[in-house]
Protein backbone atom coordinates (compact mmCIF):
# COMPACT_ATOMS: atom_id res chain seq x y z
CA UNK A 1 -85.56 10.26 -131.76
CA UNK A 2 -82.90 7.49 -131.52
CA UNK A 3 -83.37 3.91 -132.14
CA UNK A 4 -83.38 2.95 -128.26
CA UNK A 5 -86.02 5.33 -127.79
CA UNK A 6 -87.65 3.91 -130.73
CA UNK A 7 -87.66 0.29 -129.20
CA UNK A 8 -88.63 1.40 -125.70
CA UNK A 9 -91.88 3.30 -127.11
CA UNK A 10 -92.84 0.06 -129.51
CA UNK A 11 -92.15 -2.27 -126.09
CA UNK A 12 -94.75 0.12 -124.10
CA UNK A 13 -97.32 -0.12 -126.73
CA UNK A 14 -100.28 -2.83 -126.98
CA UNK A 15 -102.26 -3.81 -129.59
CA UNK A 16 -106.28 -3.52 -129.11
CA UNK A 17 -106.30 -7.27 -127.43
CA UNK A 18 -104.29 -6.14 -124.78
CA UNK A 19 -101.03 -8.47 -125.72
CA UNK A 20 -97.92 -6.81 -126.42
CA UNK A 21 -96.93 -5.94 -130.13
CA UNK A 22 -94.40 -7.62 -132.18
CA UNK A 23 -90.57 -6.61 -130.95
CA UNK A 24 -87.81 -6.47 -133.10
CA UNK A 25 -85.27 -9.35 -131.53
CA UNK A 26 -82.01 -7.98 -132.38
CA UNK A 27 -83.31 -4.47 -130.95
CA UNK A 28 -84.20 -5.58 -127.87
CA UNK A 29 -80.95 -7.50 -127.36
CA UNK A 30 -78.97 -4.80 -128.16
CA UNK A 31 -81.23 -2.58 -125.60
CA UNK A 32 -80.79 -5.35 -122.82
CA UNK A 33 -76.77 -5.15 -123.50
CA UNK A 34 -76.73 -1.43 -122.91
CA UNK A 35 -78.78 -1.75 -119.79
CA UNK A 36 -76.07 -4.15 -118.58
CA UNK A 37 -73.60 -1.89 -119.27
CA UNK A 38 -74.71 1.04 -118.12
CA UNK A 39 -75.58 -0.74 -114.60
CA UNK A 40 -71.80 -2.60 -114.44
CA UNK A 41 -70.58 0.95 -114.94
CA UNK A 42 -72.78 2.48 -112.13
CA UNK A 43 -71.57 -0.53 -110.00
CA UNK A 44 -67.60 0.19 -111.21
CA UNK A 45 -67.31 -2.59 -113.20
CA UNK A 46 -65.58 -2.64 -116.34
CA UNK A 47 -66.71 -4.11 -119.37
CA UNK A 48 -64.71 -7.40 -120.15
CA UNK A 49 -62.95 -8.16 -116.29
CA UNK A 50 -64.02 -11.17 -114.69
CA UNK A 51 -65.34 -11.16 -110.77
CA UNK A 52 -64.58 -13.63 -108.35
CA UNK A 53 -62.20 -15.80 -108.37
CA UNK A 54 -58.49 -15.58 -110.14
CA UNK A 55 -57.97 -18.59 -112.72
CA UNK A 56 -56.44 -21.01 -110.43
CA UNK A 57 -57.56 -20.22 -107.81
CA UNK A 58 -60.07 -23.59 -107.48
CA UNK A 59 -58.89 -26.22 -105.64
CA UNK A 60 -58.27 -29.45 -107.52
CA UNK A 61 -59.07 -32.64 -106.36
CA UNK A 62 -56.15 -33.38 -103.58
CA UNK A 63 -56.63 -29.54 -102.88
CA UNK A 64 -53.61 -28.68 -105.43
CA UNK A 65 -54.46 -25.72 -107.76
CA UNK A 66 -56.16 -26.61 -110.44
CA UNK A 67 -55.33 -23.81 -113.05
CA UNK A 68 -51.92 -25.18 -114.47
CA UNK A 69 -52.59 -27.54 -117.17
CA UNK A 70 -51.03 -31.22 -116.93
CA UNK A 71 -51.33 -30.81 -112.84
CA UNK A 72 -53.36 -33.50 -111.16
CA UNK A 73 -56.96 -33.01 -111.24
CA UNK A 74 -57.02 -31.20 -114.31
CA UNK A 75 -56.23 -34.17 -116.76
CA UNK A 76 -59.58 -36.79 -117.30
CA UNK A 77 -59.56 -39.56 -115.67
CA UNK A 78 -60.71 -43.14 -115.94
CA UNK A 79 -64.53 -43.60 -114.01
CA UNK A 80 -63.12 -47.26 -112.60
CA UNK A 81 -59.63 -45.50 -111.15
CA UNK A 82 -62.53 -42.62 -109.96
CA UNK A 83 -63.87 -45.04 -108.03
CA UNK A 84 -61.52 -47.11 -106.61
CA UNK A 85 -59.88 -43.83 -105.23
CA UNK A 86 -63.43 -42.91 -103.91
CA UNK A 87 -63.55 -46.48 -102.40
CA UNK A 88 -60.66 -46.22 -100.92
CA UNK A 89 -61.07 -42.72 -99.53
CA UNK A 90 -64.14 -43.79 -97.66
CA UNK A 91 -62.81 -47.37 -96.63
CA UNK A 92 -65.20 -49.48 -98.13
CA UNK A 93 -62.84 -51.57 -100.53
CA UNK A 94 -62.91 -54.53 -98.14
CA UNK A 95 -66.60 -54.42 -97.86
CA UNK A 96 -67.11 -53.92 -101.33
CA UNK A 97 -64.81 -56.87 -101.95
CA UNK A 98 -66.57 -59.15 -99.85
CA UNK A 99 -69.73 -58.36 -101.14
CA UNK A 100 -68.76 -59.23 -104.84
CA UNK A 101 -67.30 -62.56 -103.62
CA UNK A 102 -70.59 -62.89 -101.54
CA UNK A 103 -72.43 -62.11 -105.08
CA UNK A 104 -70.20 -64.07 -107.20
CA UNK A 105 -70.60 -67.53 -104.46
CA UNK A 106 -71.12 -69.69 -107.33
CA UNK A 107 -68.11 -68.62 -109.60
CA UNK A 108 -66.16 -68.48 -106.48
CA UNK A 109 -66.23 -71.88 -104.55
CA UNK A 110 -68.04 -74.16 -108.16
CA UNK A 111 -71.20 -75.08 -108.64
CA UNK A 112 -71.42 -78.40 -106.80
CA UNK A 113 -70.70 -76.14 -103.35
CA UNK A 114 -72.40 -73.70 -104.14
CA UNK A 115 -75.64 -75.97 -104.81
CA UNK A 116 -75.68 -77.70 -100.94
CA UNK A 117 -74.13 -74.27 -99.01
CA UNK A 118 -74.47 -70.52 -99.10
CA UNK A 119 -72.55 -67.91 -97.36
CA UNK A 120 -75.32 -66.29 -94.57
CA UNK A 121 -73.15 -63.56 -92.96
CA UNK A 122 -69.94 -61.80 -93.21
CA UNK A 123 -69.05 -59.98 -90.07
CA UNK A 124 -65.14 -58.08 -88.64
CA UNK A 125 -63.74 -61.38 -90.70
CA UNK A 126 -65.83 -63.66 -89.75
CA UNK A 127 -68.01 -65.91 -92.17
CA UNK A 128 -70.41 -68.19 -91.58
CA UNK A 129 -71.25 -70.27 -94.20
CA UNK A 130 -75.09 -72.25 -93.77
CA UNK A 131 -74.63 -76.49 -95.59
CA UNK A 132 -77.78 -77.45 -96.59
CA UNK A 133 -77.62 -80.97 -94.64
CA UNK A 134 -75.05 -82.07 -92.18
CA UNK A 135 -72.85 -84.45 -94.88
CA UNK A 136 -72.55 -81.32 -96.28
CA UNK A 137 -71.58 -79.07 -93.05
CA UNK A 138 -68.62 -82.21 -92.58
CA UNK A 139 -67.64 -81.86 -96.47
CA UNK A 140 -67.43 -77.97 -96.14
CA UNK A 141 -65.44 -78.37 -93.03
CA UNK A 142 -63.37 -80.46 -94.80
CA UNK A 143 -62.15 -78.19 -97.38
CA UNK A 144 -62.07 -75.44 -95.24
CA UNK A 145 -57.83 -74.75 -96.17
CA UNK A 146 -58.83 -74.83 -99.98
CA UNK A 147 -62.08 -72.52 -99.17
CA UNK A 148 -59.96 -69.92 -97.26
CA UNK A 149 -57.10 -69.99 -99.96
CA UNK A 150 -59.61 -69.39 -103.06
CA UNK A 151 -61.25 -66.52 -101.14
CA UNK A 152 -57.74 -65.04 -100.28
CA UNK A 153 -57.08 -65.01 -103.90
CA UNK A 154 -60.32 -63.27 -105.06
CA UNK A 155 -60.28 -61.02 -101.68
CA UNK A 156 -57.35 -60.44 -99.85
CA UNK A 157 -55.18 -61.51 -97.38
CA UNK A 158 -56.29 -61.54 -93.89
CA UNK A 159 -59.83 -60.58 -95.19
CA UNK A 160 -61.59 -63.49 -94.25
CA UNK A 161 -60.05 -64.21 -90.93
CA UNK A 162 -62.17 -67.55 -89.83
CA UNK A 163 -64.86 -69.68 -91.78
CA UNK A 164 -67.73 -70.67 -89.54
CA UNK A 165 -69.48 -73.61 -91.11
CA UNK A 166 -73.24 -74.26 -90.08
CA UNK A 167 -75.56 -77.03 -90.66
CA UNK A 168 -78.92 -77.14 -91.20
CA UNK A 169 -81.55 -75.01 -89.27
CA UNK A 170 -83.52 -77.24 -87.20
CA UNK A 171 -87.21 -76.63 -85.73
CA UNK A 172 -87.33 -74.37 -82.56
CA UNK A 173 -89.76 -74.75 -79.89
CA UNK A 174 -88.99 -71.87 -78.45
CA UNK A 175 -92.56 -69.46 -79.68
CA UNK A 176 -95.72 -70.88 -80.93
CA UNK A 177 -98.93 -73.62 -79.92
CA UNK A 178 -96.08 -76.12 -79.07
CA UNK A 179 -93.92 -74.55 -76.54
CA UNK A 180 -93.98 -74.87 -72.62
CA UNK A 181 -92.63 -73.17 -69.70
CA UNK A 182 -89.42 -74.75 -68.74
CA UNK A 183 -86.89 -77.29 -69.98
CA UNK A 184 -89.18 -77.93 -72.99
CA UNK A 185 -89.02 -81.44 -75.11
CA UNK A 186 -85.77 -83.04 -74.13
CA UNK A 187 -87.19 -86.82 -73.91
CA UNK A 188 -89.05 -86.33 -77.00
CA UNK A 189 -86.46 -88.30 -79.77
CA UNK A 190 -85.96 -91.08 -77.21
């Protein structure tokens, strides 16, 4: 009787408990390998040959071949130039860039701006900026050429196309215990 036969009678056994005795690792590995190897052979497949694909044969990253060492797409890569390149594939650099201005308000315009006006939209180059009280609506207004430089230095050119400058939000009458059908309170402030 020969070892395999040996390992396949020990597998079928059970002790009295009804587990499964004790299998010698290394024999059952080697018993697994020539099960593989006798089913690649029945399938035609020869020991060693790799399926699928030839090396190569993968598309790299700009759809060049990616088997060839020092090609593009093969070498690593920085994760920031991975994704500006994504950025830029999927065209959000400009919003991106107007969001970390948008984030970065304070650094951006100073911190006595910053304290009396926030930015409240950003829409196809338009912002509007919201001043906390109208002195500060005319200030902003005023140094609306020295705004519109600084963000075309942290943005772009031709990124920010117009500056829209708000004041404050007043009161509506518009919904609520207050309102009436109509031209509403016009002779109110008199």
């Amino acid at each position: 009787m020969s070892r395999e036969d040996q390992l396949d009678d020990e597998s079928d056994r059970e002790t009295e408990a009804g587990h499964p005795e004790p299998v010698d690792p290394d024999g059952a590995a080697r018993s697994a390998l020539l099960r593989a190897r006798d089913a690649a052979k029945g399938r035609g497949v020869a020991p060693g040959t790799r399926r699928g694909r030839r090396a190569g044969s993968r598309p790299g990253i700009d759809g060049e071949r990616t088997g060839e060492p020092y090609t593009p797409g093969r070498d690593p890569v920085t994760m920031a130039s991975s994704l500006d390149r994504l950025f830029a594939d999927r065209g959000w650099s400009r919003s991106l860039s107007v969001a970390g201005v948008i984030g970065r308000w304070r650094a951006v315009v100073g911190d006595q701006l910053a304290d009396h006006c926030q930015p409240e939209t950003f829409e196809e180059g338009a912002l509007v900026v919201r001043a906390d009280s109208t002195a500060w609506a005319m200030q902003v207004r005023l140094l609306l050429p020295q705004l519109s430089r600084r963000l075309d230095e942290e943005i772009g050119e031709g990124v920010v196309e117009s500056i829209t400058v708000l004041g404050p939000g007043g009161p509506t009458w518009k919904r609520g215990p207050r309102s009436v059908p109509g031209r509403g309170p016009r002779d109110t402030y008199g």
